[in-house]
C-alpha atoms as a PDB file:
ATOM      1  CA  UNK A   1       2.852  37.046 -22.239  1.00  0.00           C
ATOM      2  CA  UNK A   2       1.684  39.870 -24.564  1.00  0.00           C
ATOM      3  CA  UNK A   3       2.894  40.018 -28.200  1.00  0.00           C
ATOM      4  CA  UNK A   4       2.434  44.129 -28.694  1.00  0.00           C
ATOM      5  CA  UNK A   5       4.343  46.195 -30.635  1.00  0.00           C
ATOM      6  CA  UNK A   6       5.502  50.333 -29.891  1.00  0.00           C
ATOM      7  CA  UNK A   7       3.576  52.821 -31.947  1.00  0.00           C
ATOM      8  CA  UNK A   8       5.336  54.582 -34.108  1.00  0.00           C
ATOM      9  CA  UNK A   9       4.162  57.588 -35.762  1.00  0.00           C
ATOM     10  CA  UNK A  10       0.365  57.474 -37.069  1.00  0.00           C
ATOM     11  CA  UNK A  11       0.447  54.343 -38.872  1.00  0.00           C
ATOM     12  CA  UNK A  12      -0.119  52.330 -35.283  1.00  0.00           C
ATOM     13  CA  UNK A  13       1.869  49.040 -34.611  1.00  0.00           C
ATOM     14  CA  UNK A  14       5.315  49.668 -36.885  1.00  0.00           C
ATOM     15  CA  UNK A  15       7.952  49.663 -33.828  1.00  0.00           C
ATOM     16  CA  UNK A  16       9.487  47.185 -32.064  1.00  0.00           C
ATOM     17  CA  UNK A  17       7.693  44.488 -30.063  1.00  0.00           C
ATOM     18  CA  UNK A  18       6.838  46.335 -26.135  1.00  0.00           C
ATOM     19  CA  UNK A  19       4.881  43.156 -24.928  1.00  0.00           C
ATOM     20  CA  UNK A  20       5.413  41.971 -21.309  1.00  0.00           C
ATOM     21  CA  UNK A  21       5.456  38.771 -19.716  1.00  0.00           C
ATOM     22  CA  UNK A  22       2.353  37.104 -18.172  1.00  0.00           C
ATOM     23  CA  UNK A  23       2.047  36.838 -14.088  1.00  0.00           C
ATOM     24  CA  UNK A  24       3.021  33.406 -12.360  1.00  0.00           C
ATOM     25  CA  UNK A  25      -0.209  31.222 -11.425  1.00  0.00           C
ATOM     26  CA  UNK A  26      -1.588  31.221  -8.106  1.00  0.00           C
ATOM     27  CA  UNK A  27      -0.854  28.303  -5.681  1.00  0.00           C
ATOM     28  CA  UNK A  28      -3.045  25.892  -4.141  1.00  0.00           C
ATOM     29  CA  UNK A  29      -2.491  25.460  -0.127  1.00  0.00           C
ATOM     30  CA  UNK A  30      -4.204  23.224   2.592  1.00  0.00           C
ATOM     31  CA  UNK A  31      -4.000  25.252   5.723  1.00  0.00           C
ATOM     32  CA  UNK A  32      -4.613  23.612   9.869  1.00  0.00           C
ATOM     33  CA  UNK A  33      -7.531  24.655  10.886  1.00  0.00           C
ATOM     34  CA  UNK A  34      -8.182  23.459  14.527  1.00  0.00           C
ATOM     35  CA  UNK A  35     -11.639  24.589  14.548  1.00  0.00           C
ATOM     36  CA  UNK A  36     -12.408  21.931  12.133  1.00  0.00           C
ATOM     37  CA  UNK A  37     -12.874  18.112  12.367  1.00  0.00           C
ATOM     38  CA  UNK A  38     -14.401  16.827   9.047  1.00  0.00           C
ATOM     39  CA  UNK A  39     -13.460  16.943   5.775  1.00  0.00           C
ATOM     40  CA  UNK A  40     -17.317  16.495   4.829  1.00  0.00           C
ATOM     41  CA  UNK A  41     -17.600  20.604   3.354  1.00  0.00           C
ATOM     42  CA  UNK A  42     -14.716  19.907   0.913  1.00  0.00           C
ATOM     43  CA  UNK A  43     -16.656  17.535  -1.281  1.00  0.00           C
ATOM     44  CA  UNK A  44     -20.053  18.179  -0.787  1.00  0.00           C
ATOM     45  CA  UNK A  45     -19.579  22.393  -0.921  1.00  0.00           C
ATOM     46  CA  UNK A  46     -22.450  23.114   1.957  1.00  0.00           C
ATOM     47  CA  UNK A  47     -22.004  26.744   2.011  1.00  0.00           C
ATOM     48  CA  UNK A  48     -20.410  29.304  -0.184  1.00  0.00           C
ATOM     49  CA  UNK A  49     -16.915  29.832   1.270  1.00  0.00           C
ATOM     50  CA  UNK A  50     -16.933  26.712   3.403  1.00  0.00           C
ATOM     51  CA  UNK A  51     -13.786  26.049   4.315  1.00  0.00           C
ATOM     52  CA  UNK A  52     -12.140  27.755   1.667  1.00  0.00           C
ATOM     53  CA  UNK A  53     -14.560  26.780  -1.330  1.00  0.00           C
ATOM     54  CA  UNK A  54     -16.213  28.696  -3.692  1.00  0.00           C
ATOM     55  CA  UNK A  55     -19.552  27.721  -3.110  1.00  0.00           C
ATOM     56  CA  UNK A  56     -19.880  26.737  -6.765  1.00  0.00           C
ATOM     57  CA  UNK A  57     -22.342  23.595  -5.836  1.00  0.00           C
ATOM     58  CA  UNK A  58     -24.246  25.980  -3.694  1.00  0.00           C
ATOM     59  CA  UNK A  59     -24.841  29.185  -6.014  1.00  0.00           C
ATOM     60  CA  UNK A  60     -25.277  27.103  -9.141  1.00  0.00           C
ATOM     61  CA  UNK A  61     -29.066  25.645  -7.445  1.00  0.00           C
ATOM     62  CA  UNK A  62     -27.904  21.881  -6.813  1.00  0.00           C
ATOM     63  CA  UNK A  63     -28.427  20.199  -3.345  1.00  0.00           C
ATOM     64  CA  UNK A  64     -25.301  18.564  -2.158  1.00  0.00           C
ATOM     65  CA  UNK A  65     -27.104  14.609  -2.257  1.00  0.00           C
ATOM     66  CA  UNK A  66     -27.713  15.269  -6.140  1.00  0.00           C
ATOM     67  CA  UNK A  67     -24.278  15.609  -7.200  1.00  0.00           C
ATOM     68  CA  UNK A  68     -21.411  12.863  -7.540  1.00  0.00           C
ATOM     69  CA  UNK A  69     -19.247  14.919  -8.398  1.00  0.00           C
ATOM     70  CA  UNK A  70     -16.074  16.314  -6.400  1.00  0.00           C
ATOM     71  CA  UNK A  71     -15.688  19.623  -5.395  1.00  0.00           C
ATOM     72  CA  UNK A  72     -12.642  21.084  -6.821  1.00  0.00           C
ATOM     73  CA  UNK A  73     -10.219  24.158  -6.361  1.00  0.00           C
ATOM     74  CA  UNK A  74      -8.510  26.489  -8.717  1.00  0.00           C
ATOM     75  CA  UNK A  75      -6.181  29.640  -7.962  1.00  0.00           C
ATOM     76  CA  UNK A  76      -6.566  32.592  -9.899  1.00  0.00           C
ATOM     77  CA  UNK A  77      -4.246  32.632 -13.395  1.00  0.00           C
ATOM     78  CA  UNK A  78      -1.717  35.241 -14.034  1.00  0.00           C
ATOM     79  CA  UNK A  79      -3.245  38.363 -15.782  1.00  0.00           C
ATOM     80  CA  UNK A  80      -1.641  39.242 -19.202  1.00  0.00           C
ATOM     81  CA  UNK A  81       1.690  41.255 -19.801  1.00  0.00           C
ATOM     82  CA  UNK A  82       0.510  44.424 -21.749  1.00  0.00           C
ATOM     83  CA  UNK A  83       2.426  47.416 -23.823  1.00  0.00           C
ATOM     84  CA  UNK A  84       5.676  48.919 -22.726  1.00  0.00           C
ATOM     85  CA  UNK A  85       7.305  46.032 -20.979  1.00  0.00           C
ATOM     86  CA  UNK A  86       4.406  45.959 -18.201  1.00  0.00           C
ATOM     87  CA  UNK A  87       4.031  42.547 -16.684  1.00  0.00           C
ATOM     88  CA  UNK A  88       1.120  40.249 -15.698  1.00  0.00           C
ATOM     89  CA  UNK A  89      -0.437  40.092 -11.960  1.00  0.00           C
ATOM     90  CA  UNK A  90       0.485  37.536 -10.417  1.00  0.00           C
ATOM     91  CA  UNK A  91      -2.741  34.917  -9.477  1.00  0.00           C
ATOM     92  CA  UNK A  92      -3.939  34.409  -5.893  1.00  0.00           C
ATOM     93  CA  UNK A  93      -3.474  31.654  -4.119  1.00  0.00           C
ATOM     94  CA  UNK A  94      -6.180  29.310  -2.493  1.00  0.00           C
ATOM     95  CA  UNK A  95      -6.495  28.469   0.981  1.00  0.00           C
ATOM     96  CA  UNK A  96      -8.453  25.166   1.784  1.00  0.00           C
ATOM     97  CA  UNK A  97      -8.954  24.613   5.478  1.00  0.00           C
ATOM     98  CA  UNK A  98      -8.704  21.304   6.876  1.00  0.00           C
ATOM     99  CA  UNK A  99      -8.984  19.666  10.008  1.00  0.00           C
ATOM    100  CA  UNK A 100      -5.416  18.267  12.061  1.00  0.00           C
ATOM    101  CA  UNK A 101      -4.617  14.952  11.450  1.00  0.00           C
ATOM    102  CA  UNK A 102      -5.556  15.203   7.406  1.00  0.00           C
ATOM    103  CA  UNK A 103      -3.132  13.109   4.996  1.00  0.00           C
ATOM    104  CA  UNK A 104      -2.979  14.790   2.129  1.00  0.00           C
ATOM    105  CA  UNK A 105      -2.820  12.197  -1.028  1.00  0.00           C
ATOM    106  CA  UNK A 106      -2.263  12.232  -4.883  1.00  0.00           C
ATOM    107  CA  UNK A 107      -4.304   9.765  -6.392  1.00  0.00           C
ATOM    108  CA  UNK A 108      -2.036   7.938 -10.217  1.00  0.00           C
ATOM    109  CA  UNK A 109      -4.684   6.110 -12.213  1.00  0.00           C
ATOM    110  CA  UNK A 110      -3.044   3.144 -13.920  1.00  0.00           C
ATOM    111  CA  UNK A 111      -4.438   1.033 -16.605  1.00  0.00           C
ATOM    112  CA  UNK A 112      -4.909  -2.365 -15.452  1.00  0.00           C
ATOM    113  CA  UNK A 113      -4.308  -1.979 -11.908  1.00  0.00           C
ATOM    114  CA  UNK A 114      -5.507  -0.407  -9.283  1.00  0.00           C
ATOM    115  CA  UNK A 115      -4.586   3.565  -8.812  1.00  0.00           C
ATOM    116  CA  UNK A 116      -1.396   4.191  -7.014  1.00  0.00           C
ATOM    117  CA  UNK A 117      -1.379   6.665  -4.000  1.00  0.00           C
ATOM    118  CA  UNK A 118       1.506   9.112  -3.104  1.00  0.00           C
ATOM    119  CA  UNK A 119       1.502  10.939   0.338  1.00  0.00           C
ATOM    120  CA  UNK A 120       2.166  14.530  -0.355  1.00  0.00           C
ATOM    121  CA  UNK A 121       2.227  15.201   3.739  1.00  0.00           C
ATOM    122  CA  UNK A 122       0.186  15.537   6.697  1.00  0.00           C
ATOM    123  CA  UNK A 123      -1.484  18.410   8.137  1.00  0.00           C
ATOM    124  CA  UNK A 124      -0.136  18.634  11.954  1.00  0.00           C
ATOM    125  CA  UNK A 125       0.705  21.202  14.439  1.00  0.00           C
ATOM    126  CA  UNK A 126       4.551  20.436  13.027  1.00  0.00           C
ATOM    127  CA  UNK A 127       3.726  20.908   9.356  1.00  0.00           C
ATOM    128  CA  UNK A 128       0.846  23.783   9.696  1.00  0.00           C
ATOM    129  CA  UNK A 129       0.246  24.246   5.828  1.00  0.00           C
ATOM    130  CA  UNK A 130       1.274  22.561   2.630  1.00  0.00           C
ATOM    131  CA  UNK A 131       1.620  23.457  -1.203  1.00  0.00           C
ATOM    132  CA  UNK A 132      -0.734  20.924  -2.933  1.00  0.00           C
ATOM    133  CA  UNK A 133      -0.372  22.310  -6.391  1.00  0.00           C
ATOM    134  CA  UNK A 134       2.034  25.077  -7.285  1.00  0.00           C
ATOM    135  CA  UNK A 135       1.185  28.383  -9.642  1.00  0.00           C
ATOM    136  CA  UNK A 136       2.910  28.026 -13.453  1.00  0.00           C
ATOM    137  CA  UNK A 137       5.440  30.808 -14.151  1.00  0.00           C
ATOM    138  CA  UNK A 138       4.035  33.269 -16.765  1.00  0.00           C
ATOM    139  CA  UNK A 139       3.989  33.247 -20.364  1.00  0.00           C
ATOM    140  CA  UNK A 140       7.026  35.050 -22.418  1.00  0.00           C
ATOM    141  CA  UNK A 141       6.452  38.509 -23.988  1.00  0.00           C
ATOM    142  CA  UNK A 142       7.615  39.615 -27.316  1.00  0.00           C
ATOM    143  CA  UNK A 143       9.521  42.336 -25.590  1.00  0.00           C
ATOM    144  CA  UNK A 144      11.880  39.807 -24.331  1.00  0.00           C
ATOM    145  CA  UNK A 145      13.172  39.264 -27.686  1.00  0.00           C
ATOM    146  CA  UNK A 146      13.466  43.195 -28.545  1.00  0.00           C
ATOM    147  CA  UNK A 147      15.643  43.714 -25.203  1.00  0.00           C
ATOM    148  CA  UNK A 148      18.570  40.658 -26.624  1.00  0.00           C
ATOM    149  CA  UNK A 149      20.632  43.351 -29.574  1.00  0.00           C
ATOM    150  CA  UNK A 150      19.943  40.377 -32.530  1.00  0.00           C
ATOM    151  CA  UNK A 151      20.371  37.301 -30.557  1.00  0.00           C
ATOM    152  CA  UNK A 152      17.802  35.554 -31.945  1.00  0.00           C
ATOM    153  CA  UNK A 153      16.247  32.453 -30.064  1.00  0.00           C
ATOM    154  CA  UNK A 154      13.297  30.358 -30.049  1.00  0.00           C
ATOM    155  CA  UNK A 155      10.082  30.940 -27.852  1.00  0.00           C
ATOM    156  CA  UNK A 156      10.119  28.631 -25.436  1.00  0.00           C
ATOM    157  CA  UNK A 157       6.667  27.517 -23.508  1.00  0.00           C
ATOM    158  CA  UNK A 158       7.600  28.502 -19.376  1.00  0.00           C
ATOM    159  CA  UNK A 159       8.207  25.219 -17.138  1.00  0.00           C
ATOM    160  CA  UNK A 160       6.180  24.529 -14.392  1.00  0.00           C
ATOM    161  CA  UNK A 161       2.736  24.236 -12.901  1.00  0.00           C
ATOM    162  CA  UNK A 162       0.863  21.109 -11.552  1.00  0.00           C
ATOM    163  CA  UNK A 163      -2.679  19.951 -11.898  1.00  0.00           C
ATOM    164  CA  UNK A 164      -3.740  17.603  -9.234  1.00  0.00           C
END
């Protein structure tokens, strides 16, 4: 959200607070892709855009054998709220592109065991897409708090969001 406050004559920020709340996240989505049958340009980021990557191995110089570590996708955040109640853009979503067939898992590390794995779905003709990791709602403006006549309450952090 945006903590702003109206102008009021010349003296600048005297008014009450204007700010607007922050834009949801984007979400993350693995899309069917028929054309496809590896999952080998997910974690080794061949190209730039390769099935719905961002290249990042590619444009930063490395070579695909050199690096041990895991590609990884991020939608866009939620732009800011600004002045006058405006709110935030809401992010974009990612779309990775996988192959039919794909089981989509969430890997748990656990101390002292080994890691426990969750099916979140699997990509099929029946089940064409799936939400991986969903956008967090937007932060609070301090022109929420103008807009309750008094009612004081406390600023709450918004729910939501996953990181997988």
């Amino acid at each position: 959200g945006s903590s702003t406050y109206k102008k009021v004559g010349t003296t600048g920020q005297d008014g009450p607070p204007d700010g607007g709340n922050g834009g949801k996240g984007g979400d993350v989505i693995m899309t069917l892709d028929p054309s496809l049958n590896t999952l080998a340009g997910l974690t080794n980021a061949w190209r730039p855009n390769s099935f719905g990557g961002s290249g990042a191995a590619y444009a930063s110089g490395s070579s695909s054998t050199q690096s041990n570590r895991p590609k990884s996708f991020r939608a866009e955040t939620g732009a800011n709220g600004s002045r006058q109640f405006k709110n935030g853009r809401y992010g974009k979503d990612i779309t990775i592109r996988i192959p039919p067939g794909t089981v989509v898992q969430e890997i748990i590390e656990r101390e002292g065991s080994e890691p426990l794995l969750i099916d979140l779905g699997t990509i099929s003709d029946s089940t064409p897409s799936l939400v991986v990791a969903k956008g967090g709602e937007g932060g609070e403006g301090s022109g929420v708090q103008a807009k309750s006549r008094g009612v004081r309450r406390p600023r709450l952090a918004p729910s939501g969001g996953q990181r997988r």
